[in-house]
C-alpha atoms as a PDB file:
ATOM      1  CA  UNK A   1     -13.747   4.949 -36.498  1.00  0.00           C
ATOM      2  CA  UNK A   2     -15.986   6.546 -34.326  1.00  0.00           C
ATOM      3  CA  UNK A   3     -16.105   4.266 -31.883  1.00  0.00           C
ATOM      4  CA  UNK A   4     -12.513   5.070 -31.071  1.00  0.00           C
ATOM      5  CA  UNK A   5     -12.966   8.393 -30.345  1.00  0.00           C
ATOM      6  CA  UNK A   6     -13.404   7.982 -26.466  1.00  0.00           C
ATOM      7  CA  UNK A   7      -9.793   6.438 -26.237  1.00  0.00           C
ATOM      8  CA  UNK A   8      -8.334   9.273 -27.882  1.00  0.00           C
ATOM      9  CA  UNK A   9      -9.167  11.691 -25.411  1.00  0.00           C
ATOM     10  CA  UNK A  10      -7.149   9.660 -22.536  1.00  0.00           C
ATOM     11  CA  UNK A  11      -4.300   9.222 -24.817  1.00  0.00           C
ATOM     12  CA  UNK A  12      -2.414  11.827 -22.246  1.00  0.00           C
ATOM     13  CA  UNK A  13      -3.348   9.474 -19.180  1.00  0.00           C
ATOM     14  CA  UNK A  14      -2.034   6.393 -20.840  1.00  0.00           C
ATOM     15  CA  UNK A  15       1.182   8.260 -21.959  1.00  0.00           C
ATOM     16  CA  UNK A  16       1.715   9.116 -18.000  1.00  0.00           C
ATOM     17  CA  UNK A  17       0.421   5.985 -16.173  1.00  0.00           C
ATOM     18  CA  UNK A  18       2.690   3.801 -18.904  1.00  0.00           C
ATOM     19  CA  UNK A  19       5.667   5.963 -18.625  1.00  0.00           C
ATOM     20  CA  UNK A  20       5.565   5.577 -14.877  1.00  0.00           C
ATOM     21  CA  UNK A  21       4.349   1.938 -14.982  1.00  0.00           C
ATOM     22  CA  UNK A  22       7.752   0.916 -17.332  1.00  0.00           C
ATOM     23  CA  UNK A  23      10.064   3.399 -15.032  1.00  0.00           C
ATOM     24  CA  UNK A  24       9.522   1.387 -11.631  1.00  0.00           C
ATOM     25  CA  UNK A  25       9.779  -1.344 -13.401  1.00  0.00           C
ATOM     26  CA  UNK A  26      13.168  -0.735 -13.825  1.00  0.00           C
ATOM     27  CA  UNK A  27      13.770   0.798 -10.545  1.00  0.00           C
ATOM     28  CA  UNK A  28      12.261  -2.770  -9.338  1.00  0.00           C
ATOM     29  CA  UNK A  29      15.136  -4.726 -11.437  1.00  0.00           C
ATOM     30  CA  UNK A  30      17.678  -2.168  -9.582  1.00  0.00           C
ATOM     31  CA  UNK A  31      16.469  -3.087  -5.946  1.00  0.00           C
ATOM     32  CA  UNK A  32      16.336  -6.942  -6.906  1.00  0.00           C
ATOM     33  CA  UNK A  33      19.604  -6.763  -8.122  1.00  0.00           C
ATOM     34  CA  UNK A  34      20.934  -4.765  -4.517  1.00  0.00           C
ATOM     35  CA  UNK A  35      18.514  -7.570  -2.611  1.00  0.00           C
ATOM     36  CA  UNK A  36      20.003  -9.954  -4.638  1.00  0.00           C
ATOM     37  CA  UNK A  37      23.737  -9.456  -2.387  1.00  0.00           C
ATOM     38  CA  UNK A  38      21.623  -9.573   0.645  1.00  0.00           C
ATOM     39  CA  UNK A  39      19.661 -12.241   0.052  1.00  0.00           C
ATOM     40  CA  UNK A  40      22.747 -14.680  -0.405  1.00  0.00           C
ATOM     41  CA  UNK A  41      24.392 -13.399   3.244  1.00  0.00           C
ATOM     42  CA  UNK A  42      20.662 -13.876   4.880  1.00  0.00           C
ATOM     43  CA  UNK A  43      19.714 -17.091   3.303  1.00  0.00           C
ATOM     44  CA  UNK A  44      16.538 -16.044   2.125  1.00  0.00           C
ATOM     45  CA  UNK A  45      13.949 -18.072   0.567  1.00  0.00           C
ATOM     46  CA  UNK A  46      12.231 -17.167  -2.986  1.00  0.00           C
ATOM     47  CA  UNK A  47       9.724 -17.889  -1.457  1.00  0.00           C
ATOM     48  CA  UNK A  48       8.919 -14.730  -0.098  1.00  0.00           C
ATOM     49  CA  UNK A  49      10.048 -12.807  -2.975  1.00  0.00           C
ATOM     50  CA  UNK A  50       7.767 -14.520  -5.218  1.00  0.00           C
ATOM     51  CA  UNK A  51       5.092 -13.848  -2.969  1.00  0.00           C
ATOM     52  CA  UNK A  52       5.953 -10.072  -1.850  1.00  0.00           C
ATOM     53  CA  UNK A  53       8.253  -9.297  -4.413  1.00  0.00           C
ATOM     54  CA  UNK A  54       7.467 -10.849  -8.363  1.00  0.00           C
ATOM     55  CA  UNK A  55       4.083  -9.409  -8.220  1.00  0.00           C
ATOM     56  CA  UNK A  56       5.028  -5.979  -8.268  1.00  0.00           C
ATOM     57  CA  UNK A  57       6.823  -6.604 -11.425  1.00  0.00           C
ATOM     58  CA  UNK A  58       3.352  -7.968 -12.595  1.00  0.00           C
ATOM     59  CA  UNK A  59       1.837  -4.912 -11.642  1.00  0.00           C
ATOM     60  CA  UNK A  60       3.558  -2.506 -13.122  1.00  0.00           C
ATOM     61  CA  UNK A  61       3.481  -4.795 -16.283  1.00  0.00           C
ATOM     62  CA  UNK A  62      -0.268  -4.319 -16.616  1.00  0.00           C
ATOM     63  CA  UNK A  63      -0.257  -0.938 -15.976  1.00  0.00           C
ATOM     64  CA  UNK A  64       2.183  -0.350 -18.704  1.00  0.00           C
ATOM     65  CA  UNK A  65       0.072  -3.428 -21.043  1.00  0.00           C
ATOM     66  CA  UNK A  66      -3.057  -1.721 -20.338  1.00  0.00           C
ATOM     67  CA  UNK A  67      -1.773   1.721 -21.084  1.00  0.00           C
ATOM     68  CA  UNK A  68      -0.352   0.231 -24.612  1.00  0.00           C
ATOM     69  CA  UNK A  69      -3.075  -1.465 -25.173  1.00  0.00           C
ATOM     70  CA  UNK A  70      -5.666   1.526 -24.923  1.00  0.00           C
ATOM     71  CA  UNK A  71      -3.036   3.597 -26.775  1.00  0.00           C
ATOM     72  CA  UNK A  72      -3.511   1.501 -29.417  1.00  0.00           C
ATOM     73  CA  UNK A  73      -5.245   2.510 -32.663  1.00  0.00           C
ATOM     74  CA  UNK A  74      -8.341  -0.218 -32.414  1.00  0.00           C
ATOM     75  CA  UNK A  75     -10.467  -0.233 -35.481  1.00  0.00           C
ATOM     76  CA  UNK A  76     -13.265  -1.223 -33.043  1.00  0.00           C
ATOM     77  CA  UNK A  77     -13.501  -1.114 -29.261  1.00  0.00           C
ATOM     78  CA  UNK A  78     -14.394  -4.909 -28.578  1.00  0.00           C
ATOM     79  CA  UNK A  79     -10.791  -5.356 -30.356  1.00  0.00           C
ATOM     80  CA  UNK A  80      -9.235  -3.607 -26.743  1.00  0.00           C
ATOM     81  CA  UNK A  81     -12.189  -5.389 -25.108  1.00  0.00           C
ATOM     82  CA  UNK A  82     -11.020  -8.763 -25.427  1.00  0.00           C
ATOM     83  CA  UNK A  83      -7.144  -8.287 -25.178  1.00  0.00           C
ATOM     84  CA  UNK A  84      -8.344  -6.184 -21.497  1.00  0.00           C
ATOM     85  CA  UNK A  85     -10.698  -8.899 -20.463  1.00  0.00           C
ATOM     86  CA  UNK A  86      -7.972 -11.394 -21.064  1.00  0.00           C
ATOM     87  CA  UNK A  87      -5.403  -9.422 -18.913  1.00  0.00           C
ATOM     88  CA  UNK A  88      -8.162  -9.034 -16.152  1.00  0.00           C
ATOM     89  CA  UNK A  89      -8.595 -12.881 -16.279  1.00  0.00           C
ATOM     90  CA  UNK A  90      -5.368 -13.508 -16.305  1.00  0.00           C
ATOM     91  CA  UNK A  91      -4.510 -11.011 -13.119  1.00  0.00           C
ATOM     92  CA  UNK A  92      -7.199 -12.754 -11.174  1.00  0.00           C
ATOM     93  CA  UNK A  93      -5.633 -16.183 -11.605  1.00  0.00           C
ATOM     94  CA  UNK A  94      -2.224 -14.646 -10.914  1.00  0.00           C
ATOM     95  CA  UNK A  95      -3.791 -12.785  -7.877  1.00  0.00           C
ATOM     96  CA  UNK A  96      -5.612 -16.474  -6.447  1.00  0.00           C
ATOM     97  CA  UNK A  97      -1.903 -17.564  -7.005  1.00  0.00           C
ATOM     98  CA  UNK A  98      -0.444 -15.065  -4.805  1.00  0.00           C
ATOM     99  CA  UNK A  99      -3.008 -15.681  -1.759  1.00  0.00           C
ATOM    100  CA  UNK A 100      -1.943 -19.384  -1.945  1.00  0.00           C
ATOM    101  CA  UNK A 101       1.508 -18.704  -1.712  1.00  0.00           C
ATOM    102  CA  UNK A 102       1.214 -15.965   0.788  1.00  0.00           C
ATOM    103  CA  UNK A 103      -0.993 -18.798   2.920  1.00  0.00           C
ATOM    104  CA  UNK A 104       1.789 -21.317   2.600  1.00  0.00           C
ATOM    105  CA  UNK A 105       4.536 -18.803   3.231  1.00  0.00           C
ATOM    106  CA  UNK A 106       7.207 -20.025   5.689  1.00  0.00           C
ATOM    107  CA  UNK A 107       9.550 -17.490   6.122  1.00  0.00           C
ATOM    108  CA  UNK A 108       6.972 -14.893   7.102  1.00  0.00           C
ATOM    109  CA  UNK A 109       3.377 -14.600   7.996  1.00  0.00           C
ATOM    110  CA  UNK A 110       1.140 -11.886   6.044  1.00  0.00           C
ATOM    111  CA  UNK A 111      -0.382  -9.163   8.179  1.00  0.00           C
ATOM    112  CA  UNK A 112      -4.021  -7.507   7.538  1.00  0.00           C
ATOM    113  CA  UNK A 113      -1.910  -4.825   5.504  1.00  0.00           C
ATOM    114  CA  UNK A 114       0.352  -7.337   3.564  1.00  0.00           C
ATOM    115  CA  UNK A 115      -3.114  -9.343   2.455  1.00  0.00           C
ATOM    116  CA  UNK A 116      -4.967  -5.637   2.127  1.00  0.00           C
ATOM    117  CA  UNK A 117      -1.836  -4.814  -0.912  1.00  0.00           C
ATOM    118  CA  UNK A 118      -0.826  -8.396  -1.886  1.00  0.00           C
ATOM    119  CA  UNK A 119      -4.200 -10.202  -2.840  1.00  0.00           C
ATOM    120  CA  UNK A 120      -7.275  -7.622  -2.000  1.00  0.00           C
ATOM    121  CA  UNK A 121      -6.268  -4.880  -3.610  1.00  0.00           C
ATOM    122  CA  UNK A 122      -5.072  -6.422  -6.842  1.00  0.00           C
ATOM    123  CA  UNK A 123      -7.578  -8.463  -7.342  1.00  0.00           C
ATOM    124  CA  UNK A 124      -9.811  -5.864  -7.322  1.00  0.00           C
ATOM    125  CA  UNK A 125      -7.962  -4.191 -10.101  1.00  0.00           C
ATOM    126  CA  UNK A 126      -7.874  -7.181 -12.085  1.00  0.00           C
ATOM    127  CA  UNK A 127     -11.271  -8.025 -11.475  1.00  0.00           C
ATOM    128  CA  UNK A 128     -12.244  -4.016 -12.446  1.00  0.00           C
ATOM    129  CA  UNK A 129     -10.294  -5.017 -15.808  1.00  0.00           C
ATOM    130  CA  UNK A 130     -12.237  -7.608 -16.292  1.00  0.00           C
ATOM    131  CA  UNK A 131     -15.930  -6.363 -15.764  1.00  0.00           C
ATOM    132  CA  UNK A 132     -14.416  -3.117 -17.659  1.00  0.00           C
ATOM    133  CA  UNK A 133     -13.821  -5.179 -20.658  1.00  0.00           C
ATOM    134  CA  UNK A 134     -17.502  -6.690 -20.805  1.00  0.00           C
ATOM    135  CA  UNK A 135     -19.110  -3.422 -20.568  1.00  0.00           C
ATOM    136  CA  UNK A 136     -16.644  -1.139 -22.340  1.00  0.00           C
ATOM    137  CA  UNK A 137     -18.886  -0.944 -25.675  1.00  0.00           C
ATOM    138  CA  UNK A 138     -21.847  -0.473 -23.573  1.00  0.00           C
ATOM    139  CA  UNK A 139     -21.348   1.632 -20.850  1.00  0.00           C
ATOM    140  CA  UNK A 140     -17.858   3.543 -22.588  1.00  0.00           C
ATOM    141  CA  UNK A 141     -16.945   6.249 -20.383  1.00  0.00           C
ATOM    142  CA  UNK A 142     -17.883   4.766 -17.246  1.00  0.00           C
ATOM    143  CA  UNK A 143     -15.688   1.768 -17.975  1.00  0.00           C
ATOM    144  CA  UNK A 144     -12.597   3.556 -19.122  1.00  0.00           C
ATOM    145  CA  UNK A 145     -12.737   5.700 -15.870  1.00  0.00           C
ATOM    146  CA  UNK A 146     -12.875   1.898 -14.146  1.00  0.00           C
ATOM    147  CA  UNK A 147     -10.054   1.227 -16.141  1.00  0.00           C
ATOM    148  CA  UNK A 148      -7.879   4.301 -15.139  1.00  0.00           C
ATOM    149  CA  UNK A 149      -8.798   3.489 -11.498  1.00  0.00           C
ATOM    150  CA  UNK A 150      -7.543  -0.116 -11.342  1.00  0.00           C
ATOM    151  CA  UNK A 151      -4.462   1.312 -13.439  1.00  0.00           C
ATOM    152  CA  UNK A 152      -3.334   3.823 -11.137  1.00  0.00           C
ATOM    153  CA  UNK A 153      -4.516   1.973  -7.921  1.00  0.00           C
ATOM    154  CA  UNK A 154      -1.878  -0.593  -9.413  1.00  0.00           C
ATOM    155  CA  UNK A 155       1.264   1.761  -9.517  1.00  0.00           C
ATOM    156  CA  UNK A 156       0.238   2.695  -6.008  1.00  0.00           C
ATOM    157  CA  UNK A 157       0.119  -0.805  -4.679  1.00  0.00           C
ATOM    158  CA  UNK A 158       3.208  -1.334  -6.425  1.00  0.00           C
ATOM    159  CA  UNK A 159       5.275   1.488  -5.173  1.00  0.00           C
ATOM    160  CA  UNK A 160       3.937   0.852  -1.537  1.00  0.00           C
ATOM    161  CA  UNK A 161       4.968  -2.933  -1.577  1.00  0.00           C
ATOM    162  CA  UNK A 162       8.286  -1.807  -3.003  1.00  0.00           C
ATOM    163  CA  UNK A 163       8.848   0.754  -0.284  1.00  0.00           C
ATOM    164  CA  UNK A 164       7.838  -2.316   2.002  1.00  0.00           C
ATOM    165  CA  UNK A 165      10.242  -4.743   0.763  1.00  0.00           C
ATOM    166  CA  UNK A 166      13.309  -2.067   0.845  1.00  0.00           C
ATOM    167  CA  UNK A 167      11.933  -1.519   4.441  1.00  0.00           C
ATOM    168  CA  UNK A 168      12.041  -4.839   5.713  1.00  0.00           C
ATOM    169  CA  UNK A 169      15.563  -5.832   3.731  1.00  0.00           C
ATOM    170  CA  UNK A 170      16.919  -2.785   5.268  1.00  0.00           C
ATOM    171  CA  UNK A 171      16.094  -3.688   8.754  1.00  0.00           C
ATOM    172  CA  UNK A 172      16.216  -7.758   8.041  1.00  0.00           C
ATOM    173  CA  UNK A 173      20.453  -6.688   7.173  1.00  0.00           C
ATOM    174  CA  UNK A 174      20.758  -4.478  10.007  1.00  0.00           C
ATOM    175  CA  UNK A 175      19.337  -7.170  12.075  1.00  0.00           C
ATOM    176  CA  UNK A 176      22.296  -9.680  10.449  1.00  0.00           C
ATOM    177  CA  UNK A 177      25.005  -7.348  10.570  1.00  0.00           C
ATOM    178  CA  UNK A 178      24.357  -6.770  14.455  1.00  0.00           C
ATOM    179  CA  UNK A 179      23.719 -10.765  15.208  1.00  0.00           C
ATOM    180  CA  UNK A 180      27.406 -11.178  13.135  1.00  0.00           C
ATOM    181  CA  UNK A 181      28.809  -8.356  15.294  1.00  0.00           C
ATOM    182  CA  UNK A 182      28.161 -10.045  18.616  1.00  0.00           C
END
């Protein structure tokens, strides 16, 4: 059980980053729901919400997964190891996903900043996961500070994309409701 010992002592950061990870989450389902009224009126596309809005759901999602998962009591660290290296894996497939979408995108073309928080950023973190998970039993401490890097760099991204996408909604209806007005 000694091996486990080193997760213990971020059991505190887990608690936090998961709390706030599963929190926005919900606050996400909220503003879907309110974009949800505006998006029938505007005759939006999902096709820019699964490219600027679905992955912040995803985001939040590992954050909270990783948290639980590193919360967990593993009898042996290459138990958290795999499970990890999975979700990295599986982030950086979702993230090559994104970029095509966000290439293909009709209703709006990505900026430096919307490619910087949408597909860089993220994969990064995902990637970090990843390498994390195949040095974790090796090089321990280093790797879980990795870990907690991606995982909060993750509920940043997320909460600044969110603030985006209430931005432009805000100002896409305001546009809409003056066009209607005229």
């Amino acid at each position: 059980m000694a091996a486990v010992t080193p997760l213990a002592s971020w059991q505190n950061f887990y608690v936090i980053i998961g709390t706030a990870a599963a929190t926005l989450m919900g606050l996400l389902f909220v503003m879907i729901t309110l974009i949800a009224g505006i998006r029938r009126r505007m005759s939006l596309s999902g096709d820019g919400i699964s490219v600027f809005s679905t992955p912040n759901v995803v985001h939040f999602g590992a954050a909270l997964f990783v948290a639980a998962l590193l919360s967990a009591p593993w009898p042996a660290l290459w138990n958290a190891s795999l499970l990890l290296g999975i979700g990295g894996l599986v982030g950086v497939i979702y993230i090559i996903i994104v970029m095509r979408r966000a290439r293909h995108s009709t209703i709006y073309q990505p900026v430096l900043e919307d490619w910087l928080f949408h597909v860089i950023l993220p994969f990064v973190c995902y990637a970090a996961f990843l390498i994390s998970a195949i040095v974790l039993s090796v090089l321990t401490e280093l790797a879980l500070f990795v870990i907690a890097a991606a995982m909060l760099l993750l509920l940043f991204i997320g909460i600044h994309n969110a603030w985006d996408n209430v931005t432009y909604m805000t100002l896409m209806r305001s546009q809409s409701e003056n066009q209607s007005q005229d």
